[in-house]
N, C-alpha and C. Protein backbone atom coordinates (compact mmCIF):
# COMPACT_ATOMS: atom_id res chain seq x y z
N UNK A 1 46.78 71.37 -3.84
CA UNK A 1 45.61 70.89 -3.14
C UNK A 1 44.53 70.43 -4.14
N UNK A 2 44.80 70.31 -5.24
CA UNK A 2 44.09 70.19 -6.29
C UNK A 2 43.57 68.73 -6.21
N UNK A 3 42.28 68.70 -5.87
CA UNK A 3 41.25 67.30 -5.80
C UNK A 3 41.49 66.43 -4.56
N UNK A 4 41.58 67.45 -3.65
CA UNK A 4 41.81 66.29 -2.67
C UNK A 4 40.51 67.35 -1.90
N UNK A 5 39.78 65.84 -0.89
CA UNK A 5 38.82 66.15 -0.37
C UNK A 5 38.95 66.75 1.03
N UNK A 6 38.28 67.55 1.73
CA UNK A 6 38.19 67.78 3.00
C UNK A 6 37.53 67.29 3.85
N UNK A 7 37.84 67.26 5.18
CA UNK A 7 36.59 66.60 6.20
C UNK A 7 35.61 67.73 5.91
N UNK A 8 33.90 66.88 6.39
CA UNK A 8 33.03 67.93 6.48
C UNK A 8 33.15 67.95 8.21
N UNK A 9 33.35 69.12 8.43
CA UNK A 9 33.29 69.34 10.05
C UNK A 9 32.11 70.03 10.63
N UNK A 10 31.29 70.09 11.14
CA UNK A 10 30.00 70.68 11.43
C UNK A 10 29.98 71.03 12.04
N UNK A 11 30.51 70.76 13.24
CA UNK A 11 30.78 71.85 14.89
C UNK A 11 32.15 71.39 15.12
N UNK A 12 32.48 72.25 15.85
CA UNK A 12 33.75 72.84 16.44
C UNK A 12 34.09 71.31 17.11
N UNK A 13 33.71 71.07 17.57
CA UNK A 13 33.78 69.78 18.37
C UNK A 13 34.14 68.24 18.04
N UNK A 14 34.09 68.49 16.26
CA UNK A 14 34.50 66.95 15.14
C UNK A 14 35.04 67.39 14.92
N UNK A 15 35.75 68.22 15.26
CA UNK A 15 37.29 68.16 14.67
C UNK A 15 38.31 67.49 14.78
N UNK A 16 38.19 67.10 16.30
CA UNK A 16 38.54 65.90 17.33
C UNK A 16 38.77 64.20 16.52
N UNK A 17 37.65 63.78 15.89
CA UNK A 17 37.55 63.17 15.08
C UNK A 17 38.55 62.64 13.32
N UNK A 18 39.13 63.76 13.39
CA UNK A 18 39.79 63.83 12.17
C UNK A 18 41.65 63.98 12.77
N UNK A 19 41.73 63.80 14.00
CA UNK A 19 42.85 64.26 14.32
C UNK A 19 43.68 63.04 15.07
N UNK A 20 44.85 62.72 14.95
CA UNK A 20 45.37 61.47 15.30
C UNK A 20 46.80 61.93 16.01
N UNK A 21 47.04 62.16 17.48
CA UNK A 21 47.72 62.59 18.20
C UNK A 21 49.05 61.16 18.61
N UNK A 22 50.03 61.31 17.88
CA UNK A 22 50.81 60.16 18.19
C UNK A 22 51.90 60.17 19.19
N UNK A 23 52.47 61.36 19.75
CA UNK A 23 53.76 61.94 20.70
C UNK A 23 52.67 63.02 22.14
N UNK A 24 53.04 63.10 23.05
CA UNK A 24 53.03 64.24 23.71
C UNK A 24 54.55 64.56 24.32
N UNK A 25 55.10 65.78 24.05
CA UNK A 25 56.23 66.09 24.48
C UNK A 25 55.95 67.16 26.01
N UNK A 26 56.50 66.94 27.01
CA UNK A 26 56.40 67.79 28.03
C UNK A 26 57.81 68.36 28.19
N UNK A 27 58.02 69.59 28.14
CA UNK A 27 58.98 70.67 28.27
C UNK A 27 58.62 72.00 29.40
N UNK A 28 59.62 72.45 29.77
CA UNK A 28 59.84 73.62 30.78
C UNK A 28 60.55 74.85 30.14
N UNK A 29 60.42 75.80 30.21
CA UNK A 29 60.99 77.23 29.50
C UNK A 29 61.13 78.19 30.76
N UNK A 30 62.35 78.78 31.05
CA UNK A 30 62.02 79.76 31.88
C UNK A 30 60.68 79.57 32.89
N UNK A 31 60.86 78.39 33.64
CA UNK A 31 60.07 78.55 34.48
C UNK A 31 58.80 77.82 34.14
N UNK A 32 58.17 77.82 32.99
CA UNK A 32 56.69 77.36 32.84
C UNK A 32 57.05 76.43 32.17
N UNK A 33 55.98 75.62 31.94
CA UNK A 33 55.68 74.19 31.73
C UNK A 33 54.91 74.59 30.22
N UNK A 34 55.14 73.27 29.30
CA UNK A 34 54.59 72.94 27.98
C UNK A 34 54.41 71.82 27.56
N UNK A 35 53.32 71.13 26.85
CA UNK A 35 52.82 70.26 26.35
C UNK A 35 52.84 70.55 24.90
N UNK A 36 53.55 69.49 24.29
CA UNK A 36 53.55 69.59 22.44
C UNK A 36 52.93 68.50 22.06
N UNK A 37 51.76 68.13 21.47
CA UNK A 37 51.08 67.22 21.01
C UNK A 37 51.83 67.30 19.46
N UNK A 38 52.07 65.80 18.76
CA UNK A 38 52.38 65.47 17.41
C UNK A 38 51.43 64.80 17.21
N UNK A 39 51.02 64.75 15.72
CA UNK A 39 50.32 63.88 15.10
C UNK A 39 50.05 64.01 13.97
N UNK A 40 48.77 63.79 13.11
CA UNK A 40 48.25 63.99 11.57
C UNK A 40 47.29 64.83 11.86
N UNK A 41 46.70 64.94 10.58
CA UNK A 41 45.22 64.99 10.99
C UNK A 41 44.60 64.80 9.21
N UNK A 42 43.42 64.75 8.82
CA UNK A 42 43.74 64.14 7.42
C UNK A 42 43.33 65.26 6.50
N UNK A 43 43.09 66.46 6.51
CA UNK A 43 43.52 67.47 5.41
C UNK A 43 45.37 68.11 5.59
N UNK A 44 46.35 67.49 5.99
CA UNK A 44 47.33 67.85 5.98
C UNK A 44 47.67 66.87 6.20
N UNK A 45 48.50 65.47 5.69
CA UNK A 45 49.04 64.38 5.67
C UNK A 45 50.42 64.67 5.37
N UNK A 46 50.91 65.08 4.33
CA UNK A 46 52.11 65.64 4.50
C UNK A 46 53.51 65.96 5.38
N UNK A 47 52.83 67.25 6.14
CA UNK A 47 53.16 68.06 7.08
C UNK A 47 53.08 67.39 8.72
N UNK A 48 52.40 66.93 8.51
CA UNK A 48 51.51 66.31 10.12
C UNK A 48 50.62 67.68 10.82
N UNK A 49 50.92 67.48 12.44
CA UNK A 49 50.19 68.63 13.19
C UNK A 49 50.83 68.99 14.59
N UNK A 50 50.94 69.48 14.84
CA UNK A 50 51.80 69.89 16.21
C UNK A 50 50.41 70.72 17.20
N UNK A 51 50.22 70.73 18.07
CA UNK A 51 49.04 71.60 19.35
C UNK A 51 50.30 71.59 20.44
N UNK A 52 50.36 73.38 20.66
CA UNK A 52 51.12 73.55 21.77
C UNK A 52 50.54 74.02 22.95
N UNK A 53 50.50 73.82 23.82
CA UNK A 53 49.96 73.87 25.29
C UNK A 53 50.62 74.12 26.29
N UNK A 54 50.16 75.59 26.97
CA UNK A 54 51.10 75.92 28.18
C UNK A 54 50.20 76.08 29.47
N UNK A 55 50.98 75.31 30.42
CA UNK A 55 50.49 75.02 31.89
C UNK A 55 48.92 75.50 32.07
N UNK A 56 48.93 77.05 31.88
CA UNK A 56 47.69 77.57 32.31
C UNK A 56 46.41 76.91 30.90
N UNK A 57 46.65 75.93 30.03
CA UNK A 57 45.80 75.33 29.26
C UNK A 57 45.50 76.80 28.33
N UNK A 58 46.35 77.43 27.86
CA UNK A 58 46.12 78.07 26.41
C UNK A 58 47.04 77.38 25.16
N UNK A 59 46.07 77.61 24.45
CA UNK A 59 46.57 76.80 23.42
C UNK A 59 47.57 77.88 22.42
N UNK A 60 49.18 77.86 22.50
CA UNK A 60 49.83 78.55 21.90
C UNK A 60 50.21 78.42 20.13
N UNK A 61 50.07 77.41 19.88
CA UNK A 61 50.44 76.83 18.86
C UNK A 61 49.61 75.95 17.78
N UNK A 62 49.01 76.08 16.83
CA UNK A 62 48.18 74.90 15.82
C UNK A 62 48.44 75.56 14.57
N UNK A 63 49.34 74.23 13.98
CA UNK A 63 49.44 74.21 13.03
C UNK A 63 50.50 72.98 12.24
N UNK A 64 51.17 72.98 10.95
CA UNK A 64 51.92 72.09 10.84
C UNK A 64 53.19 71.54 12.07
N UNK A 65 53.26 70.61 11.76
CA UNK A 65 55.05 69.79 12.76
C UNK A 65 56.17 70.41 12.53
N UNK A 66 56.67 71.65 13.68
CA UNK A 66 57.70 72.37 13.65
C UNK A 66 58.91 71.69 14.46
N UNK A 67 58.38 71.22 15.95
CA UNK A 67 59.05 70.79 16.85
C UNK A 67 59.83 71.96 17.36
N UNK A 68 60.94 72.34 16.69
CA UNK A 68 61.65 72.91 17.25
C UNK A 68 61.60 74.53 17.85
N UNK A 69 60.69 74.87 16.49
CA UNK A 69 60.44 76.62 16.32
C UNK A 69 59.71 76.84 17.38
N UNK A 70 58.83 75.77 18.32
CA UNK A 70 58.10 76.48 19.35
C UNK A 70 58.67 76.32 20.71
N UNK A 71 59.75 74.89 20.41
CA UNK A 71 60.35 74.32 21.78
C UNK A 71 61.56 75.13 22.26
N UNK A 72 62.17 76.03 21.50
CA UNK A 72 63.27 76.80 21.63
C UNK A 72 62.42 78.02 22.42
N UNK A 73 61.92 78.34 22.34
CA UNK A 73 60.99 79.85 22.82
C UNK A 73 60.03 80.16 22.53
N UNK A 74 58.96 79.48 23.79
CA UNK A 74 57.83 79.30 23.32
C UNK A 74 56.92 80.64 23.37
N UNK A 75 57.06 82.47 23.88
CA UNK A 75 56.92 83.43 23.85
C UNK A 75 57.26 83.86 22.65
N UNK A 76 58.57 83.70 22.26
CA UNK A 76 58.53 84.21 20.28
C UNK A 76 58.89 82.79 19.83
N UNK A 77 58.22 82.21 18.83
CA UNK A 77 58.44 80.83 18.27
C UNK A 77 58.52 81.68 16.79
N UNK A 78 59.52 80.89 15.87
CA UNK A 78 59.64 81.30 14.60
C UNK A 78 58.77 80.77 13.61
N UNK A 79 57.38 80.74 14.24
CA UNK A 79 56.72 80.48 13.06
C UNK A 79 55.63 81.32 12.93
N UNK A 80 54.66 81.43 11.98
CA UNK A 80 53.08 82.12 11.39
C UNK A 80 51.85 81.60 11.93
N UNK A 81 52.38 80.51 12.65
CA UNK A 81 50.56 79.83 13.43
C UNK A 81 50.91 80.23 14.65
N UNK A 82 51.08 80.96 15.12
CA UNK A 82 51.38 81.04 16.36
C UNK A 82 50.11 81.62 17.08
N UNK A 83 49.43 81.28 17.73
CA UNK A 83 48.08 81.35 18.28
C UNK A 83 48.52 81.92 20.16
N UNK A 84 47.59 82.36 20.89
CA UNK A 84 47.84 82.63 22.38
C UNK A 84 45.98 82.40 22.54
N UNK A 85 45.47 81.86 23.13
CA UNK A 85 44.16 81.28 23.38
C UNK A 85 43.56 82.06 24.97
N UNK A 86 42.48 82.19 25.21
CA UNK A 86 42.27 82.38 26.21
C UNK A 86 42.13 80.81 27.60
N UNK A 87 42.38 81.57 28.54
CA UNK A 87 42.43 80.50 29.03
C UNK A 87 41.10 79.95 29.76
């Protein structure tokens, strides 16, 4: 990460701004419904960004482009960002 710049983000709310959503995937699991947003965002160019979203609008998932680790089982996903949001 050495010399590369960050967005300045100031409220919670520009973050929006820095983020470039190119796929929405809609999936079903046992019953419930999911939304997988793909995209960039520009302190992680690399990797990209994945936002996972289940029916009741909690946000399960932010972090790098897994695809698969959250779409297989989205209750245990095999990854470390794994977030559960209020709804």
């Amino acid at each position: 990460m050495y010399g590369e710049k960050y967005p300045a983000i100031q409220m919670s709310e520009d973050i929006w701004k820095f983020l470039r959503i190119g796929t929405i995937t809609l999936f079903s699991h046992d019953e419930q419904y999911y939304a997988m947003a793909n995209g960039s965002c520009e302190w992680e160019q690399e990797h990209g960004l994945e936002i996972d979203v289940n029916e009741f609008n909690q946000v399960l998932y932010v972090g790098s482009f897994i695809s698969n680790g959250f779409h297989e089982n989205p209750e245990n996903p095999s990854t470390y960002n794994y977030v559960k949001s209020g709804a």
